[in-house]
Protein backbone atom coordinates (compact mmCIF):
# COMPACT_ATOMS: atom_id res chain seq x y z
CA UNK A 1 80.78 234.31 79.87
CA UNK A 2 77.63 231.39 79.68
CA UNK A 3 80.54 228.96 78.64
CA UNK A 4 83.17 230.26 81.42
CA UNK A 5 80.00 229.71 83.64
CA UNK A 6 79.08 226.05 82.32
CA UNK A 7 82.74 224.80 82.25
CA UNK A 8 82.63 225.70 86.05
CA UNK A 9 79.35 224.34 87.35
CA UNK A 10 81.07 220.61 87.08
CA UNK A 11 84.88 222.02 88.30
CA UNK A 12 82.70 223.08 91.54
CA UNK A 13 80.59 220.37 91.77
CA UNK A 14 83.44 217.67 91.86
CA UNK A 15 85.31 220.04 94.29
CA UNK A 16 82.55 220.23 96.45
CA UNK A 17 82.07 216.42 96.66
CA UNK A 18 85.43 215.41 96.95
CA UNK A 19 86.52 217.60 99.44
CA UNK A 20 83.69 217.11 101.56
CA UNK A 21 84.78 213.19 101.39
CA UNK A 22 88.03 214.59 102.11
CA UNK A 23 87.18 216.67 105.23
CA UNK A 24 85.29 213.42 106.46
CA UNK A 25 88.63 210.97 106.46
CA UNK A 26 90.47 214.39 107.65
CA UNK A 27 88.77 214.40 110.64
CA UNK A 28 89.11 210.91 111.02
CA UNK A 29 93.30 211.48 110.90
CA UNK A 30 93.44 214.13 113.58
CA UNK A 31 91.31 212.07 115.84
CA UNK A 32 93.27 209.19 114.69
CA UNK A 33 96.74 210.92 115.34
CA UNK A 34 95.48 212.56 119.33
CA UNK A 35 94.67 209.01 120.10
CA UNK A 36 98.43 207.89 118.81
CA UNK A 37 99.63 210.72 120.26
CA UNK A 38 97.76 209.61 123.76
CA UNK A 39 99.11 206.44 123.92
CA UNK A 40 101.85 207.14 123.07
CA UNK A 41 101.93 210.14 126.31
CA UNK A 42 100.79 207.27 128.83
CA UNK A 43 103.50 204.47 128.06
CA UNK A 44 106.31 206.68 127.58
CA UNK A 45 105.55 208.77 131.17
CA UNK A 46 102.89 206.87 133.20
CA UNK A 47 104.50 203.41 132.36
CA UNK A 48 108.29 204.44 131.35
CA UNK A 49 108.34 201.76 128.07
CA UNK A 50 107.66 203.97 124.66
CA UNK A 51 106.36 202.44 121.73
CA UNK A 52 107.85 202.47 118.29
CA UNK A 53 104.82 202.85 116.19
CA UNK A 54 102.69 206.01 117.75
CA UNK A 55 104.92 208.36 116.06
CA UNK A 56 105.33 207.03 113.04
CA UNK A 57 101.22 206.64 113.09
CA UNK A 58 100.66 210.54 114.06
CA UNK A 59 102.81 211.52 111.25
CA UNK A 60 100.95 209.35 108.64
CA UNK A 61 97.66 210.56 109.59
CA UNK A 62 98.78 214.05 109.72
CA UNK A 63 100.25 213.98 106.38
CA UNK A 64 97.36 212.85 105.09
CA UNK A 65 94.54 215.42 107.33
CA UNK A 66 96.65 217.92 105.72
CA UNK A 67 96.74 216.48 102.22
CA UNK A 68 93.10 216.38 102.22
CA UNK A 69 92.06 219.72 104.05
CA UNK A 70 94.48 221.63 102.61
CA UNK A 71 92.35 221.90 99.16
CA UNK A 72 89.34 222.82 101.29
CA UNK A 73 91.02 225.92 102.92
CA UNK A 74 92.53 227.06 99.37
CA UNK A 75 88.97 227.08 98.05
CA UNK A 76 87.45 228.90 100.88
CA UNK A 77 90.20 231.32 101.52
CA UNK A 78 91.24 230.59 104.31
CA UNK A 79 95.33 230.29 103.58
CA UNK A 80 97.31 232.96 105.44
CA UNK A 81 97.58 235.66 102.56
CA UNK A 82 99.02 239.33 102.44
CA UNK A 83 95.80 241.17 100.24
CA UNK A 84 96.30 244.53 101.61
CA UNK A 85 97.80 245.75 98.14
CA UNK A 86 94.71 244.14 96.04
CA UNK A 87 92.21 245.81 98.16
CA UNK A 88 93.64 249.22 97.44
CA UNK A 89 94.04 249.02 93.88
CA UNK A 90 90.95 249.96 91.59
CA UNK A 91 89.15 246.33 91.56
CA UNK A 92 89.92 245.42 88.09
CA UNK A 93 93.16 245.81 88.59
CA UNK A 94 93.22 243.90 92.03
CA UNK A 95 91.22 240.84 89.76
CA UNK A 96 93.60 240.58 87.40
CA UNK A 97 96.55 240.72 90.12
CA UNK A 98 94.56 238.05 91.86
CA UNK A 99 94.13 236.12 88.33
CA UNK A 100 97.77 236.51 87.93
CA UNK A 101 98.82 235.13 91.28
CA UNK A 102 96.27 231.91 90.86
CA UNK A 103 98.22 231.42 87.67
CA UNK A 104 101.61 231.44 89.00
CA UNK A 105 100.20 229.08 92.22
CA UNK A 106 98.81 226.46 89.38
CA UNK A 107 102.32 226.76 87.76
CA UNK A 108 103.88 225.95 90.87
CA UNK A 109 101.55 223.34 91.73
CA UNK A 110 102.32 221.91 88.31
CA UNK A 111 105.80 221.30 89.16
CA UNK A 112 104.60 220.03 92.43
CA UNK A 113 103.06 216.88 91.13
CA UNK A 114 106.42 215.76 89.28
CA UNK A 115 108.15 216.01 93.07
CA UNK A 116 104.62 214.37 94.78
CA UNK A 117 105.17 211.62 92.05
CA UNK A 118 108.64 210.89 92.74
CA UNK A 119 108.40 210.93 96.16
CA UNK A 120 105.35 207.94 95.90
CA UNK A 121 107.61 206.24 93.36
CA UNK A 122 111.10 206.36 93.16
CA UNK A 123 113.82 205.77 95.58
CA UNK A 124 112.28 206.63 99.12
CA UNK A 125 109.02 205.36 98.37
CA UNK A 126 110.72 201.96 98.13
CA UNK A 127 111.21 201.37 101.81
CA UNK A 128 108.51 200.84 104.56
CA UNK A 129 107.99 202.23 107.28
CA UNK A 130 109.79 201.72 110.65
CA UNK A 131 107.37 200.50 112.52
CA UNK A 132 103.43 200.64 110.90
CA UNK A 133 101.91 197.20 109.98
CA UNK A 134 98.52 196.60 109.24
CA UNK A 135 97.26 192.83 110.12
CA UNK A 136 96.69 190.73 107.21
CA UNK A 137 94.72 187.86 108.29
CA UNK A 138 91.76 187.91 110.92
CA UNK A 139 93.88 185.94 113.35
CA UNK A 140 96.45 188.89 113.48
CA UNK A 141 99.43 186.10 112.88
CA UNK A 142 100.62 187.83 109.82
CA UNK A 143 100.95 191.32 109.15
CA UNK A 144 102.23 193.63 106.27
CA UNK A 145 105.02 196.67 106.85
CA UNK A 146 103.00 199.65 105.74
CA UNK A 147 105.28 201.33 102.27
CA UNK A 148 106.71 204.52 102.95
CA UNK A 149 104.79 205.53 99.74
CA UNK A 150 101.47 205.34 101.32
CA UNK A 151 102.61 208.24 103.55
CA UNK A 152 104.06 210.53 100.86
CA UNK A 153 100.83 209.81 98.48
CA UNK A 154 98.99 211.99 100.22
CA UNK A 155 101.00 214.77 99.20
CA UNK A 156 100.09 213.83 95.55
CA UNK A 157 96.81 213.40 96.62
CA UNK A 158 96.47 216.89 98.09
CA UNK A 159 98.72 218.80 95.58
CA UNK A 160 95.98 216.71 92.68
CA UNK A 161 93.17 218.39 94.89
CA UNK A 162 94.89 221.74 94.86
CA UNK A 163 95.28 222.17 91.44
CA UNK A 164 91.89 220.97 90.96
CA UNK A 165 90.81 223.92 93.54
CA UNK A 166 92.97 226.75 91.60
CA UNK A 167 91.57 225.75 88.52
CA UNK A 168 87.77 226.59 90.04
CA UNK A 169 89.69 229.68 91.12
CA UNK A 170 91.05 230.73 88.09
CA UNK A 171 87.73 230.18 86.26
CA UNK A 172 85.59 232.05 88.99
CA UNK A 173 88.33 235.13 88.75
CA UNK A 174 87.87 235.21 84.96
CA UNK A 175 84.44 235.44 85.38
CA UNK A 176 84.39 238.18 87.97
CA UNK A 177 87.06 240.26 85.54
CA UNK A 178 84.32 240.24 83.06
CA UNK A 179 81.51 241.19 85.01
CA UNK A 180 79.58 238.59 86.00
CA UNK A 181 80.64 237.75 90.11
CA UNK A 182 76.70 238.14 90.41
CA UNK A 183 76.16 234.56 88.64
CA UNK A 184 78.49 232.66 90.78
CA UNK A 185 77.09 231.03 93.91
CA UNK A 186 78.98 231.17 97.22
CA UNK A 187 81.51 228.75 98.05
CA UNK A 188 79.83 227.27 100.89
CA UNK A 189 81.97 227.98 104.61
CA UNK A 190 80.67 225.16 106.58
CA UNK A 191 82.09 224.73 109.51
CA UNK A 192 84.68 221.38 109.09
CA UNK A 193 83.18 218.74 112.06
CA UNK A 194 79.50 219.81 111.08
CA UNK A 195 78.48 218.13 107.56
């Protein structure tokens, strides 16, 4: 159990840090997308002349607030689940049920990161976007038509940070099957806006 322990000190660690950074630049995104979303409100009913890019620029950051905070509510539980069985079985049993559902979530996740990657690189990943540019010069007289596969990355970011997350999971349930839930620490529950 000292090596299931050991191998999951650094699986935590990293998780910790890198969805912290990831909670950070999520919050960013959704204040990001309510201010696209805003202007986007004002010209289209105060001044009757929509713009083509506020759309386009709430759906790229909220892709990629829920690619990176995603992972976070995995590891802390807080996914919509149905545990009602698992808390009436004897609690071995419900670990290993639990222990067998993380397994078929990394399996699935597994086969997610084939589709993440093939939406960031093949055929629709290709185009740009309809309307995104980001200025390329400090004058703002040339600009660059954002790739659609800067959108989709961040689901191959987030299903990377899931799978990532399950691992830690899978480790921690082993752990508790054998006994030892007393040597794990907490996974901290701090609240999202308030690092």
């Amino acid at each position: 159990m000292g090596g299931l322990a050991s191998a999951l000190a650094p699986i935590a660690f990293v998780n910790e840090t890198v969805l912290r950074l990831g909670r950070a630049v999520g919050v960013v995104a959704i204040a990001l997308m309510v201010i696209a979303i805003l202007i986007q409100v004002f010209f289209r009913y105060v001044l009757g002349n929509a713009l083509p890019w506020p759309d386009e620029a709430a759906r790229f950051c909220m892709l990629w607030m829920t690619g990176l905070m995603a992972p976070t509510a995995f590891r802390r539980g807080g996914f919509v689940a149905i545990d009602m069985l698992e808390r009436f079985l004897p609690r071995s049993i419900g670990q290993t049920l639990n222990l067998f559902l993380l397994l078929i979530s990394l399996a699935v996740l597994l086969v997610a990161v084939k589709i993440g990657w093939s939406e960031v690189t093949g055929f629709g990943g290709k185009f740009a976007t309809a309307a995104l540019y980001v200025p390329t010069s400090f004058g703002f007289d040339e600009w660059y038509r954002i790739p659609r596969s800067w959108m989709m990355a961040s689901l191959l970011v987030g299903i990377i940070l899931l799978i990532s997350v399950n691992i830690e999971l899978i480790l921690r349930s082993f752990i508790i099957l054998l006994g030892g839930g007393h040597l794990l620490p907490e996974i901290p529950d701090a609240a999202v806006g308030a690092e």
